[in-house]
Protein backbone atom coordinates (compact mmCIF):
# COMPACT_ATOMS: atom_id res chain seq x y z
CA UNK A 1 -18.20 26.15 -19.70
CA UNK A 2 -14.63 24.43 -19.77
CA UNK A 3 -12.14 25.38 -22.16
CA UNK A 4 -12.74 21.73 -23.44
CA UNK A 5 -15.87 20.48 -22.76
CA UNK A 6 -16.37 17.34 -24.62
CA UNK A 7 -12.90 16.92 -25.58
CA UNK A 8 -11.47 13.42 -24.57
CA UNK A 9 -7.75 13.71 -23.49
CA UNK A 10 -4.84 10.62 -23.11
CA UNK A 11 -2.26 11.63 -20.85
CA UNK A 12 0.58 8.88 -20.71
CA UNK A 13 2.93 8.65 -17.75
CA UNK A 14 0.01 10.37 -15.53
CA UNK A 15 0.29 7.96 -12.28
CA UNK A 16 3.01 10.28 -10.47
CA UNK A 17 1.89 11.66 -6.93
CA UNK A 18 3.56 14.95 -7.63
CA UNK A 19 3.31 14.38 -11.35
CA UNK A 20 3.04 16.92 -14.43
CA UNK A 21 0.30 14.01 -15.72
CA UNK A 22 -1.45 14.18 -12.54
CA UNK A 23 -1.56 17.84 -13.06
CA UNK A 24 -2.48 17.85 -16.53
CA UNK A 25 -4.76 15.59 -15.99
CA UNK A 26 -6.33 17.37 -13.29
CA UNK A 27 -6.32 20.64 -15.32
CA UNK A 28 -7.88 18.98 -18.15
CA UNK A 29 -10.54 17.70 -16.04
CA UNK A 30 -11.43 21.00 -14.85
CA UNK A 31 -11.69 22.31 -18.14
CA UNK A 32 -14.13 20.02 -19.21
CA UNK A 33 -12.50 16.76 -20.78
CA UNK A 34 -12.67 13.43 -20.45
CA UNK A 35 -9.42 11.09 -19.66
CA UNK A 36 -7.44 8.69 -20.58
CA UNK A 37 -4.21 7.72 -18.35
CA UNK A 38 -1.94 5.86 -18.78
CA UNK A 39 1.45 4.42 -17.10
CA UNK A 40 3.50 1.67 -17.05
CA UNK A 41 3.91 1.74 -13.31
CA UNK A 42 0.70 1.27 -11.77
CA UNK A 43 2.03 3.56 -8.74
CA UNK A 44 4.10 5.74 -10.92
CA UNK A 45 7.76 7.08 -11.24
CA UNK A 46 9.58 6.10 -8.12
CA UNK A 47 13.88 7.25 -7.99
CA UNK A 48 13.68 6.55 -4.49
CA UNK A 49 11.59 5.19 -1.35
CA UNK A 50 10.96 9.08 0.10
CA UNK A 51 7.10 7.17 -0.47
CA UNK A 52 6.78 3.97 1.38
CA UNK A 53 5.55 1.92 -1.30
CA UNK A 54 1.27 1.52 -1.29
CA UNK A 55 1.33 4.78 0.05
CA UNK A 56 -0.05 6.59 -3.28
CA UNK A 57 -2.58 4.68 -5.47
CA UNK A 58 -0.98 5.58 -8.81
CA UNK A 59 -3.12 6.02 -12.06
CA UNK A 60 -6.29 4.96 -10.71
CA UNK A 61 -5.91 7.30 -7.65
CA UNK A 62 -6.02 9.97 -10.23
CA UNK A 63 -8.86 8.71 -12.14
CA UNK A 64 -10.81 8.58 -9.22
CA UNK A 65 -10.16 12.40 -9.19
CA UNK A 66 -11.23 13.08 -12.11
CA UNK A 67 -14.54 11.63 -11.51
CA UNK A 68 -14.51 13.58 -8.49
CA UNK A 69 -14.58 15.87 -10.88
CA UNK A 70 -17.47 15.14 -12.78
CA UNK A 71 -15.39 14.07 -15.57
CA UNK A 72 -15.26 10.36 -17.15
CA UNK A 73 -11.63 8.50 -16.88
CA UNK A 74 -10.20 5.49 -17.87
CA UNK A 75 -6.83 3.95 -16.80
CA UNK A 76 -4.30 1.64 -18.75
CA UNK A 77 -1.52 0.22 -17.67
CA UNK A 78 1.26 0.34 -20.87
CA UNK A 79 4.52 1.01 -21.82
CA UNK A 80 4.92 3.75 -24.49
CA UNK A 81 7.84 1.86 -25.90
CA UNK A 82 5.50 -1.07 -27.14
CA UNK A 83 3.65 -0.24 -30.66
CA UNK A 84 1.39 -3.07 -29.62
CA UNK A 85 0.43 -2.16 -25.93
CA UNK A 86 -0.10 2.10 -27.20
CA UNK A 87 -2.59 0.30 -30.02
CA UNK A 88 -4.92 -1.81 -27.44
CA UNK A 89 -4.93 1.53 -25.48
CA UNK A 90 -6.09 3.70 -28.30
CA UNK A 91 -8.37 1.27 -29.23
CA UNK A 92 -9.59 0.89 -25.92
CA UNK A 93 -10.47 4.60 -26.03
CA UNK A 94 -12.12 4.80 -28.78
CA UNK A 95 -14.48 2.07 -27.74
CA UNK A 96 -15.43 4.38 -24.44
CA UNK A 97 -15.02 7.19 -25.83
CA UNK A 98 -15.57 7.42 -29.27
CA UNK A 99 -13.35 9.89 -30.02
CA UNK A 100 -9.33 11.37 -29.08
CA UNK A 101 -8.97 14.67 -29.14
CA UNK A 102 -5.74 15.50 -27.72
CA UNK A 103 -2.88 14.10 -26.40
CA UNK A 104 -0.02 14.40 -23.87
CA UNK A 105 3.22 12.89 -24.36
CA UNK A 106 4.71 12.52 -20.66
CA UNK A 107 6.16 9.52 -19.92
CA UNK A 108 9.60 9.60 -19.50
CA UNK A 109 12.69 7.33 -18.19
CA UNK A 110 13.96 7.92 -14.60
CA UNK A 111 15.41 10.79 -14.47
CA UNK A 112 19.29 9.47 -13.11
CA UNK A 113 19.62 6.59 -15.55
CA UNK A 114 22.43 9.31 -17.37
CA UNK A 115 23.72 11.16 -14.98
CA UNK A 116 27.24 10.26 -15.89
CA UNK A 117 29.83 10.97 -18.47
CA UNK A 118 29.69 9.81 -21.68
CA UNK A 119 32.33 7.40 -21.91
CA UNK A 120 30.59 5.84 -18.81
CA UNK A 121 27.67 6.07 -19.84
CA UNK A 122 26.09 2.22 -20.47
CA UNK A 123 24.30 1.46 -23.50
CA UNK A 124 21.35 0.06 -21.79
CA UNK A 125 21.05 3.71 -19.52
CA UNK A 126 20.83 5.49 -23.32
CA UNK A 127 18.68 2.98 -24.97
CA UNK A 128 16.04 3.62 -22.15
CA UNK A 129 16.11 7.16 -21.97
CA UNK A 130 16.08 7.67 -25.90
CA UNK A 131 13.30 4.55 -26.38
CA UNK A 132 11.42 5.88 -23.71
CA UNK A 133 11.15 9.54 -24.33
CA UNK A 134 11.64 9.82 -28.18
CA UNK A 135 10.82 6.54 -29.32
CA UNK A 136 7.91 6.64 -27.24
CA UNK A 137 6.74 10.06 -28.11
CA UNK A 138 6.83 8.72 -31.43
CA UNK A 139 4.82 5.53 -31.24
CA UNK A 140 1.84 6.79 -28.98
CA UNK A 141 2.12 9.72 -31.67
CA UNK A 142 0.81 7.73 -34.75
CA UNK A 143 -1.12 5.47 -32.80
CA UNK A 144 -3.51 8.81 -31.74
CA UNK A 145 -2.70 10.33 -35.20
CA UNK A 146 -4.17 7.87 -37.10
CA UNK A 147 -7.50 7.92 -34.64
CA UNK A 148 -7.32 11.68 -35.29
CA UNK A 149 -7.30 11.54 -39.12
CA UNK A 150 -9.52 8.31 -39.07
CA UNK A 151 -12.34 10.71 -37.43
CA UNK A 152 -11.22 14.23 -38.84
CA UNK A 153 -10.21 15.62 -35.75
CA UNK A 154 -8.82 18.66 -35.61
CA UNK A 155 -7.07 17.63 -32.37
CA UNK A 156 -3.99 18.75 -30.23
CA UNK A 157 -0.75 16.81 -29.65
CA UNK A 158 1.34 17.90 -27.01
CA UNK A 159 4.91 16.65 -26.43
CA UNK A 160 7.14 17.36 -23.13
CA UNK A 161 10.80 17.90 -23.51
CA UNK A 162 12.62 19.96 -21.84
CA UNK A 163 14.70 23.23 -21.28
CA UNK A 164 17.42 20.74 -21.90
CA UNK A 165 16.07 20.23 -25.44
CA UNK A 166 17.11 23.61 -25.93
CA UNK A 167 21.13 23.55 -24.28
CA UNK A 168 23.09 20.80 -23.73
CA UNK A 169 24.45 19.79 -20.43
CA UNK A 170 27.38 17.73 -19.17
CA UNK A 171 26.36 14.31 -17.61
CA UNK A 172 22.70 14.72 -19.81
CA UNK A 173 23.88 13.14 -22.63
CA UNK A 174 20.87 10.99 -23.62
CA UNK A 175 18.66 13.15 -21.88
CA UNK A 176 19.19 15.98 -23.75
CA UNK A 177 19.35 14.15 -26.93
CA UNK A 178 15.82 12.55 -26.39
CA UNK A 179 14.50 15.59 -25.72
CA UNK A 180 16.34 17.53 -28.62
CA UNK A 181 14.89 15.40 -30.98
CA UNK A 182 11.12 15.43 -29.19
CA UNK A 183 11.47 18.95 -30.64
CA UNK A 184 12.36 18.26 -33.53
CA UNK A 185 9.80 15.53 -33.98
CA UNK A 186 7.43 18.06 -33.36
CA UNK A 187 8.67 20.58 -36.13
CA UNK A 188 7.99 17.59 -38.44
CA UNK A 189 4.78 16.35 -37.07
CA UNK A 190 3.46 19.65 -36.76
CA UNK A 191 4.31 20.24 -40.80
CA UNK A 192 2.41 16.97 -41.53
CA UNK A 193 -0.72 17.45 -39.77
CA UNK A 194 -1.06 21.11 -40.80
CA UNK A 195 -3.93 20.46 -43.69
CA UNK A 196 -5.47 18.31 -41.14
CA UNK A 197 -6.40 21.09 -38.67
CA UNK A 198 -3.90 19.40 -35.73
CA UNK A 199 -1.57 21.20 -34.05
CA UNK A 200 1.57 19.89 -32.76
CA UNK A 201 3.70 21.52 -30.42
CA UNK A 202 5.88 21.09 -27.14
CA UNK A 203 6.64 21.96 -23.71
CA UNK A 204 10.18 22.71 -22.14
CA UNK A 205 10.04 22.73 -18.48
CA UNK A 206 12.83 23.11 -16.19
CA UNK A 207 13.19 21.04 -13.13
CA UNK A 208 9.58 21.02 -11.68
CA UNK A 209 9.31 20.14 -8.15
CA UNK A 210 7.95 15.77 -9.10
CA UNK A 211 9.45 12.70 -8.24
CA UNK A 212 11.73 12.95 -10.94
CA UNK A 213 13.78 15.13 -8.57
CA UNK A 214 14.20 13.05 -5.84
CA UNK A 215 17.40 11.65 -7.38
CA UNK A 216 18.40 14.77 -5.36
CA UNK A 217 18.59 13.10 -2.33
CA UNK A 218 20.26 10.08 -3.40
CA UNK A 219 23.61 10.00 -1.09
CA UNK A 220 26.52 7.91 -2.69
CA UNK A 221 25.38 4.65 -0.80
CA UNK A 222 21.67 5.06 -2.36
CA UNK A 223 20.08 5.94 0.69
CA UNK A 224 17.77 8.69 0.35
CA UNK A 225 18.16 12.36 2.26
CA UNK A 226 14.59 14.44 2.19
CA UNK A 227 17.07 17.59 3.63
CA UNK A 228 19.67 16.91 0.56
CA UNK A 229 16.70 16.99 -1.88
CA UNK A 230 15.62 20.14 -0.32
CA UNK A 231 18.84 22.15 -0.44
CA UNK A 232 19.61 20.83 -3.94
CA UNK A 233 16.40 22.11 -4.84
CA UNK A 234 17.07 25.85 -3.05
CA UNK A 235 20.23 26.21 -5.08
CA UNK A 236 18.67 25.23 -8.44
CA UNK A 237 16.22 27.81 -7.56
CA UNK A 238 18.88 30.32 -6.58
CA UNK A 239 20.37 30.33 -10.49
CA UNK A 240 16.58 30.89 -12.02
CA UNK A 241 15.18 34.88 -12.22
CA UNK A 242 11.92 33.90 -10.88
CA UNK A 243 13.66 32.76 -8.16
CA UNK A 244 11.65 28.96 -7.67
CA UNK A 245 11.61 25.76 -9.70
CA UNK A 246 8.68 25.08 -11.41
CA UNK A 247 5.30 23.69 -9.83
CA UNK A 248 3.03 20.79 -12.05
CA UNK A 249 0.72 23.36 -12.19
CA UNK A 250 2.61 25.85 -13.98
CA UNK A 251 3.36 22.97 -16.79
CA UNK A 252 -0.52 22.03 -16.57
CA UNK A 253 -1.42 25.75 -17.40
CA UNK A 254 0.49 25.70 -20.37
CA UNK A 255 -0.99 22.43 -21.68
CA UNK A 256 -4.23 23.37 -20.86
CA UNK A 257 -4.23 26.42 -23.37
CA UNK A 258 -2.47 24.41 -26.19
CA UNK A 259 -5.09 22.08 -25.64
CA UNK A 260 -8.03 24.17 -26.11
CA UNK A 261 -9.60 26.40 -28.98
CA UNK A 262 -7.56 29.71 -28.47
CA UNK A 263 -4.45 27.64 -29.27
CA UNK A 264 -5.45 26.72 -32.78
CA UNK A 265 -2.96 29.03 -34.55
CA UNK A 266 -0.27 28.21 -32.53
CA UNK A 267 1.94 24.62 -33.93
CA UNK A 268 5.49 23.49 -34.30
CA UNK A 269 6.08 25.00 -30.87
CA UNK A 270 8.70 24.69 -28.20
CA UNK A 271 7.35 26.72 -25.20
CA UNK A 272 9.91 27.50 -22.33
CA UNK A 273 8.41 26.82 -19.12
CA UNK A 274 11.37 27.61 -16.88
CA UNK A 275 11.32 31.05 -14.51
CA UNK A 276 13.63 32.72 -17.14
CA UNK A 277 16.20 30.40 -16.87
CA UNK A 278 15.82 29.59 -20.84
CA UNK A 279 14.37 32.63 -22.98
CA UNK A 280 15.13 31.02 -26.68
């Protein structure tokens, strides 16, 4: 039996072909639980064309492995930034399912809308990163929180930031500020929901080996370079003690035991998932 048999889990931003959501989700299924996914790209996160578009089949592509699985999964395409659209997906749930019991925060903005200085950085580049990853964390937060408390379930949220929510970094500006205050969001949430049996806690990856890193291989004329991508990656690696970056499936692994019942001491959390490269 699965560390969460009948559990139902929402995973946002899970339509990635070499996703943490598609990993998570995955894991989760494996475990036991039922899904909800959800993206606002019905292909998922694309920084470049390294996949000829159609190529990948996005959230439902991963629904249709978790009923592979044996598991039940629904699929929802929404924007995290949108009170409204997180509501109608929550609600949605419930109606299938009955019942949320934990929740992934992992969409996130493109990871080179910041890469730049801060006194070039445009407005519009920080408003998506922050509305997307904080403000975003935030709204699918209550809208699962009050199902949660609604019910009395003593469920699980789970928030990704970063290992840049622990050090700030030169041309991460809003990056690292989104994901700064995902931890501290966390802290608070987790302080809230305490009487109510939920934990709250976080994940801090460092660069994991998705789509998100194909910015890599963007040359200066925005062409992309699968060899650039691929050296880039090898000197990352190079600086971290494990000596790799970090697979989905090592992220996965991590939210799979937060999510389940041997976790249920464990909130306000920031857990480093990064080789070494962070240890506080």
């Amino acid at each position: 039996m699965g560390r969460l048999e009948q559990k139902v889990a929402m995973v946002t931003g899970a339509g990635g072909e070499h996703g943490l959501g598609r990993a998570i989700a995955q894991r989760f299924a494996d475990e036991g639980a039922d899904l909800v996914l959800t993206d606002v790209i019905p292909t998922g996160l694309r920084v470049s064309a390294a996949t000829p578009p159609g190529a990948w089949g996005g959230v439902d592509a991963v629904a249709d492995e978790i009923r592979k699985r044996g598991r039940r999964a629904i699929t929802a395409i929404a924007d995290v930034r949108s009170a409204e659209q997180m509501a109608k997906v929550v609600a949605r749930a419930l109606e299938e399912f009955g019942r949320l019991d934990i929740l992934v925060n992992n969409a996130g903005a493109p990871g080179s809308l910041d890469r730049t200085p801060v006194v070039e950085l445009p407005e519009e580049a920080w408003d998506t990163v922050l509305d997307t990853n904080l403000k975003g964390t935030f709204i699918t937060s209550q809208a699962v929180v009050r199902s949660m408390l609604e019910r009395r379930v003593r469920g699980r949220i789970i928030s990704m930031s970063s290992q840049w929510g622990k050090k700030g970094g030169a041309r991460r500006a809003a990056y690292c500020a989104s994901k700064f205050g995902i931890i501290g969001f966390t802290q608070s949430l987790a302080q809230e929901l305490a009487p109510a049996g939920i934990t709250v806690n976080a994940i801090c990856p460092s660069a994991a080996d998705t789509e998100r890193l194909d910015h890599m291989g963007l040359r200066a004329d925005g062409t992309f370079d699968p060899k650039q991508r691929e050296e880039r990656i090898k000197q990352t690696a190079a600086t971290t003690p494990l000596g790799r970056i970090a697979r989905p499936s090592d992220v996965a692994e991590v939210a799979a035991f937060l999510a389940g019942d041997a976790a249920e001491y464990i909130t306000g959390q920031s857990i480093n998932v990064t080789g070494g490269g962070v240890m506080h």
